[in-house]
PDB file of N, CA and C in Angstrom:
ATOM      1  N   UNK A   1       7.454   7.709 -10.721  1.00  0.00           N
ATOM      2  CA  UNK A   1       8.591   6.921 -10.314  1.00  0.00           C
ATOM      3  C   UNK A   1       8.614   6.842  -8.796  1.00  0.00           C
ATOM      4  N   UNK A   2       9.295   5.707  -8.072  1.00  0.00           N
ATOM      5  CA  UNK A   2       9.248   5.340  -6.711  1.00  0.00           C
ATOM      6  C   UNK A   2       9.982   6.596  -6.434  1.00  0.00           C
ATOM      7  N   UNK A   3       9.891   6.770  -4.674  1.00  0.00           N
ATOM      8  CA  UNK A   3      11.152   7.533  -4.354  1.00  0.00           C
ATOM      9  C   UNK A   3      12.036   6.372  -3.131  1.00  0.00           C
ATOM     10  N   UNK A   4      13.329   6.521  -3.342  1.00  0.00           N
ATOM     11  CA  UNK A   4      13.882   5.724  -2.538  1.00  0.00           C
ATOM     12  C   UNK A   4      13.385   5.526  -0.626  1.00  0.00           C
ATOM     13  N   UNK A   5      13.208   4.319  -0.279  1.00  0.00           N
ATOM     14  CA  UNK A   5      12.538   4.564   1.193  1.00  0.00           C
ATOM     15  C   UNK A   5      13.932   5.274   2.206  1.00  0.00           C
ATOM     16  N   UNK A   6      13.009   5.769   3.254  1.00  0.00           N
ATOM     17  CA  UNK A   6      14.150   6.445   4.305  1.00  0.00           C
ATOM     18  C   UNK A   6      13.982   5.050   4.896  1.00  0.00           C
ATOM     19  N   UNK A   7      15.495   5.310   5.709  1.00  0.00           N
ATOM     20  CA  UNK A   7      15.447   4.074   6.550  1.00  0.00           C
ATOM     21  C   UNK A   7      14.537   4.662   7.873  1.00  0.00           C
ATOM     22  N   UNK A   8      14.215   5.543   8.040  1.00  0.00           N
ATOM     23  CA  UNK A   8      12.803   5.726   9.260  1.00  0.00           C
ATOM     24  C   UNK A   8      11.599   5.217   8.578  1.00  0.00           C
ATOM     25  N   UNK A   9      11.256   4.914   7.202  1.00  0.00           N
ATOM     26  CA  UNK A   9       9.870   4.402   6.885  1.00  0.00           C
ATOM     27  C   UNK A   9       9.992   2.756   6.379  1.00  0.00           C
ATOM     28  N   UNK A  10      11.175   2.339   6.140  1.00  0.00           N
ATOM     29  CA  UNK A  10      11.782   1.060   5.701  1.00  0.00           C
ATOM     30  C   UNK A  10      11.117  -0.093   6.704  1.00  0.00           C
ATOM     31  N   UNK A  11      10.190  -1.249   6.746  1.00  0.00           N
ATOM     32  CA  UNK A  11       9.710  -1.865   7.399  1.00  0.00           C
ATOM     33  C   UNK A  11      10.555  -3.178   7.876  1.00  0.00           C
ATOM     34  N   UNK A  12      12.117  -2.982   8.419  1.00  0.00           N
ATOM     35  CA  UNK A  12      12.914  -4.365   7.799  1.00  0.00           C
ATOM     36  C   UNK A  12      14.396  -3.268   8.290  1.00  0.00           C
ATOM     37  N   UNK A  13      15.351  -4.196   7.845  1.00  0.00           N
ATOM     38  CA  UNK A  13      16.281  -3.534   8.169  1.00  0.00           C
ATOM     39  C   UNK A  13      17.323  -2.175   8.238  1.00  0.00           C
ATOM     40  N   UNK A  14      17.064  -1.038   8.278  1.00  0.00           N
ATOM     41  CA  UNK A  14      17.569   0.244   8.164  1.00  0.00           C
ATOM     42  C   UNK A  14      18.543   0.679   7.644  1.00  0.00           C
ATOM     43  N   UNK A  15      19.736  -0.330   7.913  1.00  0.00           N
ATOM     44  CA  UNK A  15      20.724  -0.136   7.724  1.00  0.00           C
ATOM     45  C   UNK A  15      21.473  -0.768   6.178  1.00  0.00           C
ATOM     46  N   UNK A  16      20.920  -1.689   5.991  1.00  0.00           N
ATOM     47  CA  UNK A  16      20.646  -2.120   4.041  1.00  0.00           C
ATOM     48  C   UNK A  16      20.942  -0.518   3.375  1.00  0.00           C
ATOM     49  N   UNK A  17      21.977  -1.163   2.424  1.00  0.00           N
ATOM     50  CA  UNK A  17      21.728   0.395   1.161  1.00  0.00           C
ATOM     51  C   UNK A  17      20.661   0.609   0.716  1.00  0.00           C
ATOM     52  N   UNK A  18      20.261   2.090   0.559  1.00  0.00           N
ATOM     53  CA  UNK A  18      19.191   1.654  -0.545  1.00  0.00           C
ATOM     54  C   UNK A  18      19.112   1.098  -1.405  1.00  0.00           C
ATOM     55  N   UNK A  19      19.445   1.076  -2.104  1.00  0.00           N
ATOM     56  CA  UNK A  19      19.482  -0.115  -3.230  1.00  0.00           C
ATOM     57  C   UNK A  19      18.768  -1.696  -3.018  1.00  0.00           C
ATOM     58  N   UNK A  20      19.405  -2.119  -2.048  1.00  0.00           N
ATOM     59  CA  UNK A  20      18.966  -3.205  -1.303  1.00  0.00           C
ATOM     60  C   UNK A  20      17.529  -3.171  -0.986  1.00  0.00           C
ATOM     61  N   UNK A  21      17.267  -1.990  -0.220  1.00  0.00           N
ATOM     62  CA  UNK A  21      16.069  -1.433   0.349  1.00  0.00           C
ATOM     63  C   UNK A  21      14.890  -1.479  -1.042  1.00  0.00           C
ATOM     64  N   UNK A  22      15.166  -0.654  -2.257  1.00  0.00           N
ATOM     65  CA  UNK A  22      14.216  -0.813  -3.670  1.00  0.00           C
ATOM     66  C   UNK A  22      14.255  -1.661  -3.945  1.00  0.00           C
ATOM     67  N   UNK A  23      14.994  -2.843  -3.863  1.00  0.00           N
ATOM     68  CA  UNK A  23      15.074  -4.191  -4.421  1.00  0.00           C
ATOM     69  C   UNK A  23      14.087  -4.814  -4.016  1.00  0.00           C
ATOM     70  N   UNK A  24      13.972  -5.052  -2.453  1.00  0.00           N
ATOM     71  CA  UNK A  24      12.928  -5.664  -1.610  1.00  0.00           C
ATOM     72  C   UNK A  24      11.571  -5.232  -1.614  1.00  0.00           C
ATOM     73  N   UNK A  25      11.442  -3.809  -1.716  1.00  0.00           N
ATOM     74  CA  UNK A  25      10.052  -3.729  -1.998  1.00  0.00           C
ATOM     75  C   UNK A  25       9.572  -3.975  -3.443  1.00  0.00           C
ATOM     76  N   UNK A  26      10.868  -3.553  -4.678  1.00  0.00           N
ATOM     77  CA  UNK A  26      10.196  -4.246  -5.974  1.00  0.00           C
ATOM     78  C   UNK A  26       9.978  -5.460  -5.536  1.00  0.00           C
ATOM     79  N   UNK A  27      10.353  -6.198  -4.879  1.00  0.00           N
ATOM     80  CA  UNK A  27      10.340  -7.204  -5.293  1.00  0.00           C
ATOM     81  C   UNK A  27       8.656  -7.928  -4.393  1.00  0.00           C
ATOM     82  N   UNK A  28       8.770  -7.362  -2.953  1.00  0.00           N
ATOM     83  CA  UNK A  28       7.857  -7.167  -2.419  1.00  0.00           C
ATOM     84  C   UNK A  28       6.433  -6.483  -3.134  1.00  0.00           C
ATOM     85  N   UNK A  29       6.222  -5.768  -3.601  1.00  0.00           N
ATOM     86  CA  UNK A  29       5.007  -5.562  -4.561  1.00  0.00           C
ATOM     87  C   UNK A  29       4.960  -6.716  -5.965  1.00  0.00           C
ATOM     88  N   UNK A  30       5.783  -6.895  -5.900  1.00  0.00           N
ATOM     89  CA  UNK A  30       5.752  -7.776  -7.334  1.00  0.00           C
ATOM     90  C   UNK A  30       4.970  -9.266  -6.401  1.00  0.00           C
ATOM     91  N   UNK A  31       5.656  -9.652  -4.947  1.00  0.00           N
ATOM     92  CA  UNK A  31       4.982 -10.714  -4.710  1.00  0.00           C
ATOM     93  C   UNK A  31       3.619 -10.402  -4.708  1.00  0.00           C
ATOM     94  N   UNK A  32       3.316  -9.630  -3.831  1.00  0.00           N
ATOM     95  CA  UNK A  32       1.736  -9.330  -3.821  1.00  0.00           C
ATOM     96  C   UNK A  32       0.659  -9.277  -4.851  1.00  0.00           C
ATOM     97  N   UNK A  33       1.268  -8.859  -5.699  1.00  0.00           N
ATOM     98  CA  UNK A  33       0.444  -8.766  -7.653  1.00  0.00           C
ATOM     99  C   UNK A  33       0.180 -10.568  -7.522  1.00  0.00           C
ATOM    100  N   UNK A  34       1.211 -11.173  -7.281  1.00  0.00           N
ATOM    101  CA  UNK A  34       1.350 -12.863  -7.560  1.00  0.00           C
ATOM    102  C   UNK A  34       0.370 -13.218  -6.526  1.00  0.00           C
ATOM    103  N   UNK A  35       0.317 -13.025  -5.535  1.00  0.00           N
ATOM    104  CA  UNK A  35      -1.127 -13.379  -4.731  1.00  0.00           C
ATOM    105  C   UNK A  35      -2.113 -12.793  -4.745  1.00  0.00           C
ATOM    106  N   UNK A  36      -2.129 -11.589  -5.332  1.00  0.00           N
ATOM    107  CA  UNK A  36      -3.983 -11.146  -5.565  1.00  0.00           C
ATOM    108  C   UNK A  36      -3.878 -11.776  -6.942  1.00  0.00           C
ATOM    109  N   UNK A  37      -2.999 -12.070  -7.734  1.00  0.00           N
ATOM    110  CA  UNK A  37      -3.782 -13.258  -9.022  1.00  0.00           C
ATOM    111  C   UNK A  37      -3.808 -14.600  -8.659  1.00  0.00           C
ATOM    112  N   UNK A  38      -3.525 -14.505  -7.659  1.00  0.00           N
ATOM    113  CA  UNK A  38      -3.811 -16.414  -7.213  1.00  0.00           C
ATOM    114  C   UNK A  38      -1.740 -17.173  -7.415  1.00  0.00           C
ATOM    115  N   UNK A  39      -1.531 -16.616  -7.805  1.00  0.00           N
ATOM    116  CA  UNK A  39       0.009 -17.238  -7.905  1.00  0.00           C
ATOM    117  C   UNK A  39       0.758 -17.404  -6.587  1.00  0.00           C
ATOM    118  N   UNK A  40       0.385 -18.105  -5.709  1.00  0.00           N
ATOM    119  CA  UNK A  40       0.445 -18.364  -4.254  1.00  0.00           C
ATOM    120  C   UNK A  40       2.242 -19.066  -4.043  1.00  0.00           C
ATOM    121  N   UNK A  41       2.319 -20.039  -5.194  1.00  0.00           N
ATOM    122  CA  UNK A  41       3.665 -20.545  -5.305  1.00  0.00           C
ATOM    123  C   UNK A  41       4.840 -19.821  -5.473  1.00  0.00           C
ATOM    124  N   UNK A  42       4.395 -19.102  -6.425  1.00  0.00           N
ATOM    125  CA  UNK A  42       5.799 -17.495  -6.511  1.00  0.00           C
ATOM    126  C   UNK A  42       5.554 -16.842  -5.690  1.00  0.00           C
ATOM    127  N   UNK A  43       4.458 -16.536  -5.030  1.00  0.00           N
ATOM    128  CA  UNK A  43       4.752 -15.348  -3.835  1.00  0.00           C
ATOM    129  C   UNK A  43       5.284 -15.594  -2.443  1.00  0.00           C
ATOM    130  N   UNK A  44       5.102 -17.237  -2.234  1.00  0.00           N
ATOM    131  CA  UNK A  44       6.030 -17.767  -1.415  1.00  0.00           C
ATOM    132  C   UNK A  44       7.876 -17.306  -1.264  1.00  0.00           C
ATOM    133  N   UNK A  45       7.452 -17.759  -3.027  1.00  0.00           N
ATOM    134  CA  UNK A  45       9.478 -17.799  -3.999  1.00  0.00           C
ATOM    135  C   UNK A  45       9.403 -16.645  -3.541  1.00  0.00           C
ATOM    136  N   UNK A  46       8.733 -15.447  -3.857  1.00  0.00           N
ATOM    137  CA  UNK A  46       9.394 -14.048  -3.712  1.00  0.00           C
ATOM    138  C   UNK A  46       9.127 -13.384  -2.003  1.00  0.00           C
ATOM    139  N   UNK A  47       8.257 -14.345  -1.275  1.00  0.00           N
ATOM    140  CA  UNK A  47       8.643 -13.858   0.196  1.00  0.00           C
ATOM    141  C   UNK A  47      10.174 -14.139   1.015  1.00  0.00           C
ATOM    142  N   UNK A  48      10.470 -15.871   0.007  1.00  0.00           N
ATOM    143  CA  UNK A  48      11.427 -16.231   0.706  1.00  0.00           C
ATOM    144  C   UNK A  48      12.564 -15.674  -0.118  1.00  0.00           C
ATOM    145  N   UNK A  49      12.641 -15.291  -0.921  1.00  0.00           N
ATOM    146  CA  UNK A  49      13.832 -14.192  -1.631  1.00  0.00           C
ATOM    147  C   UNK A  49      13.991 -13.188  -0.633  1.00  0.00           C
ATOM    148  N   UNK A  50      12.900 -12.216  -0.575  1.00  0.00           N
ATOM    149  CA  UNK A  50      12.857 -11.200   0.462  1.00  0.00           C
ATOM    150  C   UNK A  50      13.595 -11.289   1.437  1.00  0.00           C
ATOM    151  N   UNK A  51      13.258 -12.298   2.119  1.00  0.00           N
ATOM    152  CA  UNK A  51      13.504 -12.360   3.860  1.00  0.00           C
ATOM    153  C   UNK A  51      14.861 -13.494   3.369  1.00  0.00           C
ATOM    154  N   UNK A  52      15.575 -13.810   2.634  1.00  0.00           N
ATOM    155  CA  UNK A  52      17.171 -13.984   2.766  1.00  0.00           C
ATOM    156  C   UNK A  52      17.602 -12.452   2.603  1.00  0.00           C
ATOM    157  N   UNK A  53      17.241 -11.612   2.076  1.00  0.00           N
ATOM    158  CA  UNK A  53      18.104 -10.121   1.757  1.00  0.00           C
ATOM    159  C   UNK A  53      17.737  -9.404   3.054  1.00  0.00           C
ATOM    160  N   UNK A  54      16.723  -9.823   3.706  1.00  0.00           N
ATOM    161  CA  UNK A  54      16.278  -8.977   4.950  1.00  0.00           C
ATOM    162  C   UNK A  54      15.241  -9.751   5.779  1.00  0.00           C
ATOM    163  N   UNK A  55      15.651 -10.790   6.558  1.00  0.00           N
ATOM    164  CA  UNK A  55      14.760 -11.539   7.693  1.00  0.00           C
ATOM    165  C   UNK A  55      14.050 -10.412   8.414  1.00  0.00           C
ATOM    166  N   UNK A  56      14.332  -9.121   8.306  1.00  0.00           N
ATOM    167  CA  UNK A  56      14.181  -8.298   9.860  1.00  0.00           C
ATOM    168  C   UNK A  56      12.579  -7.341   8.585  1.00  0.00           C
ATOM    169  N   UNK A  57      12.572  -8.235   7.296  1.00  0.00           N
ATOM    170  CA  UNK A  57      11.450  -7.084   6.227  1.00  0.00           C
ATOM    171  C   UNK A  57      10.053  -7.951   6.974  1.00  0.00           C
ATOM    172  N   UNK A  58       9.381  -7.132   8.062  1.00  0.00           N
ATOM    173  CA  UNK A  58       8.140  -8.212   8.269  1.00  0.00           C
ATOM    174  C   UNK A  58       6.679  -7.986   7.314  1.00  0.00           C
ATOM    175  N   UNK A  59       6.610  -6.930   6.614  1.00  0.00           N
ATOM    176  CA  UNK A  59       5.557  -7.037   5.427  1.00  0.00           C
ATOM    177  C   UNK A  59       5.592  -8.462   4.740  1.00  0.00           C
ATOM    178  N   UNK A  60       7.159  -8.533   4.630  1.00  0.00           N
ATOM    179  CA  UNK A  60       7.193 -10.231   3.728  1.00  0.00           C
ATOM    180  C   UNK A  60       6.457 -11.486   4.595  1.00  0.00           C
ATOM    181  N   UNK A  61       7.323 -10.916   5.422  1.00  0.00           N
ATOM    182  CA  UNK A  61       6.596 -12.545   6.504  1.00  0.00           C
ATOM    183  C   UNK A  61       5.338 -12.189   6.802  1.00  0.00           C
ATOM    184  N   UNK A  62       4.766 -11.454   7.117  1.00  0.00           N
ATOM    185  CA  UNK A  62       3.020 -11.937   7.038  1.00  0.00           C
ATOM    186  C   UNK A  62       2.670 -11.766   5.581  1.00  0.00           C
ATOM    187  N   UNK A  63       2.987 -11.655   4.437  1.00  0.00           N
ATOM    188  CA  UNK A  63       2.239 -12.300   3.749  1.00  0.00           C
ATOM    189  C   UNK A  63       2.769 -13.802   3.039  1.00  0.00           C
ATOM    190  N   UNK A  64       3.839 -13.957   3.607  1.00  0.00           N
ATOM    191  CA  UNK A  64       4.166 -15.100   3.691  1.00  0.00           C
ATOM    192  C   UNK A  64       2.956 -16.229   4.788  1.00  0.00           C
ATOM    193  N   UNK A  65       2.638 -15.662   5.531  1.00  0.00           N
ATOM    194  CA  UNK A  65       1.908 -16.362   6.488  1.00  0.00           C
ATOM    195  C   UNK A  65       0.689 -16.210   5.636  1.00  0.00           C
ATOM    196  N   UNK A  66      -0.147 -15.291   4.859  1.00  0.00           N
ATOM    197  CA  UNK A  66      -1.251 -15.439   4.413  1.00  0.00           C
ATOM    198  C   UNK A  66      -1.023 -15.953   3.339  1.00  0.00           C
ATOM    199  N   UNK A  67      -0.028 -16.199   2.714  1.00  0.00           N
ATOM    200  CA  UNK A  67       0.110 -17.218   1.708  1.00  0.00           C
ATOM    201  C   UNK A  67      -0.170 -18.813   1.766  1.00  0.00           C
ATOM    202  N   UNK A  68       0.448 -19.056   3.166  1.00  0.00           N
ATOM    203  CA  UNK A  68       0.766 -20.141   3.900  1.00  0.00           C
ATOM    204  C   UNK A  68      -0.742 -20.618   4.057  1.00  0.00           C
ATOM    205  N   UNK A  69      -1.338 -19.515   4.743  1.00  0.00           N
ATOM    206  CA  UNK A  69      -2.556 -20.162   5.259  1.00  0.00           C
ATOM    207  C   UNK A  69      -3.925 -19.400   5.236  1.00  0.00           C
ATOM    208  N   UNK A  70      -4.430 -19.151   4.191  1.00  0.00           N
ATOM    209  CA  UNK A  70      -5.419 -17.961   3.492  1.00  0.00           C
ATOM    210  C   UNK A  70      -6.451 -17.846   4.623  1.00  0.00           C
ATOM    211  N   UNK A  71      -6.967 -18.592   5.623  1.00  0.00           N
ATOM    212  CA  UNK A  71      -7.509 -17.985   6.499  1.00  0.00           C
ATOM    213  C   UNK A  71      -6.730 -17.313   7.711  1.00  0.00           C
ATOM    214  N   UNK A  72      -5.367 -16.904   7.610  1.00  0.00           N
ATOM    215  CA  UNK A  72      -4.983 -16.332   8.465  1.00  0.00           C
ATOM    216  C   UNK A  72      -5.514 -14.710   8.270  1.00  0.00           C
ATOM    217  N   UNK A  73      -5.378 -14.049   9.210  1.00  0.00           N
ATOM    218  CA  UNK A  73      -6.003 -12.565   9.895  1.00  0.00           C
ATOM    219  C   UNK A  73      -4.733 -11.648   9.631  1.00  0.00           C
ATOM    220  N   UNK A  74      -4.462 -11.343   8.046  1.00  0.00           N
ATOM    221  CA  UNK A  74      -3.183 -10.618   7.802  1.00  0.00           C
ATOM    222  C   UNK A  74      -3.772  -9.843   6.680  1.00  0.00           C
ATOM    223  N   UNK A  75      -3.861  -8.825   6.768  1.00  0.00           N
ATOM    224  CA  UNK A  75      -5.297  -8.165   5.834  1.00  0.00           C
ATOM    225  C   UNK A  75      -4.023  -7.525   4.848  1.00  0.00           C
ATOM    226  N   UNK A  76      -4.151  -8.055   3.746  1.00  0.00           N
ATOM    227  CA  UNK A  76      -3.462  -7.939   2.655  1.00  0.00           C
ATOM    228  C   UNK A  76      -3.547  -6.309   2.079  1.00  0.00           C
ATOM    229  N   UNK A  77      -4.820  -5.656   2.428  1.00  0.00           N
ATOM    230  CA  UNK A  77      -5.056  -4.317   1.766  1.00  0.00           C
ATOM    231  C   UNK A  77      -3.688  -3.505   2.783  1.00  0.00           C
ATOM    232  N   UNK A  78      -3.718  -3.942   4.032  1.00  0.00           N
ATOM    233  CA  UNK A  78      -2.632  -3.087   4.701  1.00  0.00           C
ATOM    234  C   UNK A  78      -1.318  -3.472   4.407  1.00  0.00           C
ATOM    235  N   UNK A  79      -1.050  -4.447   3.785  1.00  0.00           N
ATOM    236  CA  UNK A  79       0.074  -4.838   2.825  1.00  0.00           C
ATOM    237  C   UNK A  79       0.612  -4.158   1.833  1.00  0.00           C
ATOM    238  N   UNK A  80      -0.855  -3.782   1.403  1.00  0.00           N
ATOM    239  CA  UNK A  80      -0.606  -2.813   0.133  1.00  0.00           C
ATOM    240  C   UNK A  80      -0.009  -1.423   0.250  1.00  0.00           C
ATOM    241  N   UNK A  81      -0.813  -1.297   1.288  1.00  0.00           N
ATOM    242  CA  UNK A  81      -0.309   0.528   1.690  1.00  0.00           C
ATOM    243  C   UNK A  81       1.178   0.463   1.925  1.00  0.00           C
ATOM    244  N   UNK A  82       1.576  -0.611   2.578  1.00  0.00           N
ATOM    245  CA  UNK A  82       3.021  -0.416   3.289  1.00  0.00           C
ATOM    246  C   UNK A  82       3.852  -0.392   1.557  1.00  0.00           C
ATOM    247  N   UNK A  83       3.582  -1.521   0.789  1.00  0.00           N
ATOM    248  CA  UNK A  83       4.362  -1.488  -0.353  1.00  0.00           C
ATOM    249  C   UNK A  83       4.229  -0.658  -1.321  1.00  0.00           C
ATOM    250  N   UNK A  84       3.290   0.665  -0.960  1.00  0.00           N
ATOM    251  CA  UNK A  84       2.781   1.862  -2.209  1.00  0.00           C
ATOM    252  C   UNK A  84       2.577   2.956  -1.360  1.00  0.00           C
ATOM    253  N   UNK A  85       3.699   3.820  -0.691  1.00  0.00           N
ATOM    254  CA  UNK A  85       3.201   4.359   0.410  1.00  0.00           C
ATOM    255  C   UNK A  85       3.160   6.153  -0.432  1.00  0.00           C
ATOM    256  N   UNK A  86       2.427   6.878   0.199  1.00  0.00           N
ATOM    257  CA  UNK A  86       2.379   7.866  -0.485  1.00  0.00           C
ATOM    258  C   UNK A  86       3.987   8.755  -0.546  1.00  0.00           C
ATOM    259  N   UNK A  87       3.752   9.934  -1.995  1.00  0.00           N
ATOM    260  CA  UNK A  87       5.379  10.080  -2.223  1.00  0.00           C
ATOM    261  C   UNK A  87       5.273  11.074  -0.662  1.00  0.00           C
ATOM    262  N   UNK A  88       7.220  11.201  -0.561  1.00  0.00           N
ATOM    263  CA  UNK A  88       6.731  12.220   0.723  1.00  0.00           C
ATOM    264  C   UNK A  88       6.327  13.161   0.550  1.00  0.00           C
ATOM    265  N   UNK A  89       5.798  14.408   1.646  1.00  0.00           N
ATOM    266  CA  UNK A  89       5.068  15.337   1.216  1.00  0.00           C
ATOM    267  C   UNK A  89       4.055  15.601   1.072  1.00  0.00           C
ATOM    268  N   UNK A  90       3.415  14.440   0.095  1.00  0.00           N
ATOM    269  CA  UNK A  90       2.166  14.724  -0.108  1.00  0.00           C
ATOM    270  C   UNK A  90       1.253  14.637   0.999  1.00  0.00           C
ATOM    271  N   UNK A  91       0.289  14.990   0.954  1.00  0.00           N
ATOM    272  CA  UNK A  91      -0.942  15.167   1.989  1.00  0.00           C
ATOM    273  C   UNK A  91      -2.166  14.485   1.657  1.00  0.00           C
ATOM    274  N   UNK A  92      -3.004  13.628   2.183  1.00  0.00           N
ATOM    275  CA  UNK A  92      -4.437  13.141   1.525  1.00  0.00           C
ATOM    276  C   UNK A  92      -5.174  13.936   0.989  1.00  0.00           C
ATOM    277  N   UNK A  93      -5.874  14.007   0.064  1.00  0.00           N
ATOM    278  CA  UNK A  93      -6.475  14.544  -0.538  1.00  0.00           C
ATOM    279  C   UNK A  93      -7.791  14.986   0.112  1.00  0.00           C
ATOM    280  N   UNK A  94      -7.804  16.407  -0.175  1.00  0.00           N
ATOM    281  CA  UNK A  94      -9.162  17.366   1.271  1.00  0.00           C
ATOM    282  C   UNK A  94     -10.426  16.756   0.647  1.00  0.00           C
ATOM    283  N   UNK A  95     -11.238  16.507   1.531  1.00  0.00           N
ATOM    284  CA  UNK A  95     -12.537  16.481   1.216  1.00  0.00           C
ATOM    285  C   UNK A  95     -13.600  17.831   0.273  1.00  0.00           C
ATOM    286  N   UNK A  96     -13.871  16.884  -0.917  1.00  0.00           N
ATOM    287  CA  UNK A  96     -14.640  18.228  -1.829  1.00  0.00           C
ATOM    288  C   UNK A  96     -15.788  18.886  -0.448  1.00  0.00           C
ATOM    289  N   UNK A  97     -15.547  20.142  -0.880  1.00  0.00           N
ATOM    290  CA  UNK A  97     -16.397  21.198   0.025  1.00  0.00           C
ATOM    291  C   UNK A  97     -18.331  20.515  -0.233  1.00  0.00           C
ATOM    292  N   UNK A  98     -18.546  20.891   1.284  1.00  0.00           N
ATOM    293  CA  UNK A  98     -20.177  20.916   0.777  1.00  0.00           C
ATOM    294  C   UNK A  98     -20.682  21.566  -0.124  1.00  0.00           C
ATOM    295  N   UNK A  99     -21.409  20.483  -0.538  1.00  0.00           N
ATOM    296  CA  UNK A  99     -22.191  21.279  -1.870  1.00  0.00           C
ATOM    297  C   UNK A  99     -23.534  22.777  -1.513  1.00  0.00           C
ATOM    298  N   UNK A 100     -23.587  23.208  -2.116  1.00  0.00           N
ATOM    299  CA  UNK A 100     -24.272  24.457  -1.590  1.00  0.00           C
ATOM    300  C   UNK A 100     -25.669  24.488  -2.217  1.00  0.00           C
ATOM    301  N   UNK A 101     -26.670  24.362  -1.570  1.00  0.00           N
ATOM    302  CA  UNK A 101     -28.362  24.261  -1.888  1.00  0.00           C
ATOM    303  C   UNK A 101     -28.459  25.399  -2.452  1.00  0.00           C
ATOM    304  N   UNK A 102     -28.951  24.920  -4.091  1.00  0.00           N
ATOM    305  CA  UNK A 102     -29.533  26.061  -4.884  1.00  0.00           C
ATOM    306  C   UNK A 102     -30.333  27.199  -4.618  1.00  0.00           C
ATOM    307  N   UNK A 103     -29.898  28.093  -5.097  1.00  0.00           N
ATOM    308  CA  UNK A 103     -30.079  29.508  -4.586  1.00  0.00           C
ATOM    309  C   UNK A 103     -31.935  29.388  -4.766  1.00  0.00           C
ATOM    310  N   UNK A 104     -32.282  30.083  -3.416  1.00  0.00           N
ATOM    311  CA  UNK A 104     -33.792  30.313  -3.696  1.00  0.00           C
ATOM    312  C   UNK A 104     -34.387  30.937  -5.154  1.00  0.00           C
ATOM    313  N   UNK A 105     -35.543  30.004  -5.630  1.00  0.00           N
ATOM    314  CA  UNK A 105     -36.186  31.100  -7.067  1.00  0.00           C
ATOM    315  C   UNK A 105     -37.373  31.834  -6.426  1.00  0.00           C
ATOM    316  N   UNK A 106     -37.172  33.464  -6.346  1.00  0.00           N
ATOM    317  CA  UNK A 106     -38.409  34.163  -5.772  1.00  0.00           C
ATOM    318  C   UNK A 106     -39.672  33.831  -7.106  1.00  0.00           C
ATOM    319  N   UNK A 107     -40.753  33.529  -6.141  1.00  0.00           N
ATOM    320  CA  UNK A 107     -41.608  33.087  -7.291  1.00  0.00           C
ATOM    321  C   UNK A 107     -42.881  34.247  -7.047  1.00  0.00           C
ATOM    322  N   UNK A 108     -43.391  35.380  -7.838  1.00  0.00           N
ATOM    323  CA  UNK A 108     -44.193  36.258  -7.391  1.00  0.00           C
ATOM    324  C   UNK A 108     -45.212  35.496  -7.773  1.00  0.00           C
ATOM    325  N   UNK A 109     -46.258  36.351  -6.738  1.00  0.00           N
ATOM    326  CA  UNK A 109     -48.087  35.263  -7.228  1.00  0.00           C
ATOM    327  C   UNK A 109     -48.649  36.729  -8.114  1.00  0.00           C
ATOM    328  N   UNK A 110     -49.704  36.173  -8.814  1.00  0.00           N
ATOM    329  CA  UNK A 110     -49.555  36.689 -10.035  1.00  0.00           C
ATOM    330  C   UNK A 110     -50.842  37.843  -9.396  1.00  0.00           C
ATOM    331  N   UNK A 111     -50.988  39.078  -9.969  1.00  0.00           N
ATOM    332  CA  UNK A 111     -51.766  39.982  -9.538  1.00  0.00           C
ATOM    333  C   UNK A 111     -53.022  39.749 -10.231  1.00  0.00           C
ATOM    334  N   UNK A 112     -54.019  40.151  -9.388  1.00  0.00           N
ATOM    335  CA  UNK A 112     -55.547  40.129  -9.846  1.00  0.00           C
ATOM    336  C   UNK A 112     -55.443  41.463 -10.953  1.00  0.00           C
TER     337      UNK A 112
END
């Protein structure tokens, strides 16, 4: 389950209830699903939903702009992160340890 955003990580207006605040990013991830399937027309509808509840949400407006204009320079993967951000707390995940070179096999040479 989501956890509600702080208004220090909220990309848009701070002062919105939360409520307001989960609304916009459901609704904000939901646009984005609509433009990585090609549904360019609803993700418009759901940028410009967005930005009446919060002009000041700018995740919406640039992908409103890469909606607008698919060769624009608005890299959608960093879109993603902002609308799926890790829960708090958590930490990235450590790099698996080096793997450790198999133990030498003593090989005796065989006696005359």
């Amino acid at each position: 389950m989501s956890s509600s955003p702080s208004p220090a990580s909220y990309p848009g207006n701070p002062s919105l209830p939360v409520e307001v605040r989960e609304k916009i990013l459901a609704t904000f991830r939901h646009a984005l699903n609509l433009f990585s399937s090609g549904n360019v027309s609803d993700c418009l509808i759901g940028c410009e939903f967005i930005l009446k509840m919060d002009p000041r949400f700018t995740p919406a407006q640039r992908l409103r702009e890469k909606a607008r204009n698919q060769d624009s320079d608005v890299d959608i993967s960093e879109l993603q992160a902002l609308a799926n951000p890790p829960p708090p707390g958590s930490q990235p995940a450590a790099p698996p340890p080096p793997s450790q070179p198999p133990a030498a096999i003593e090989v005796s040479e065989p006696r005359p």
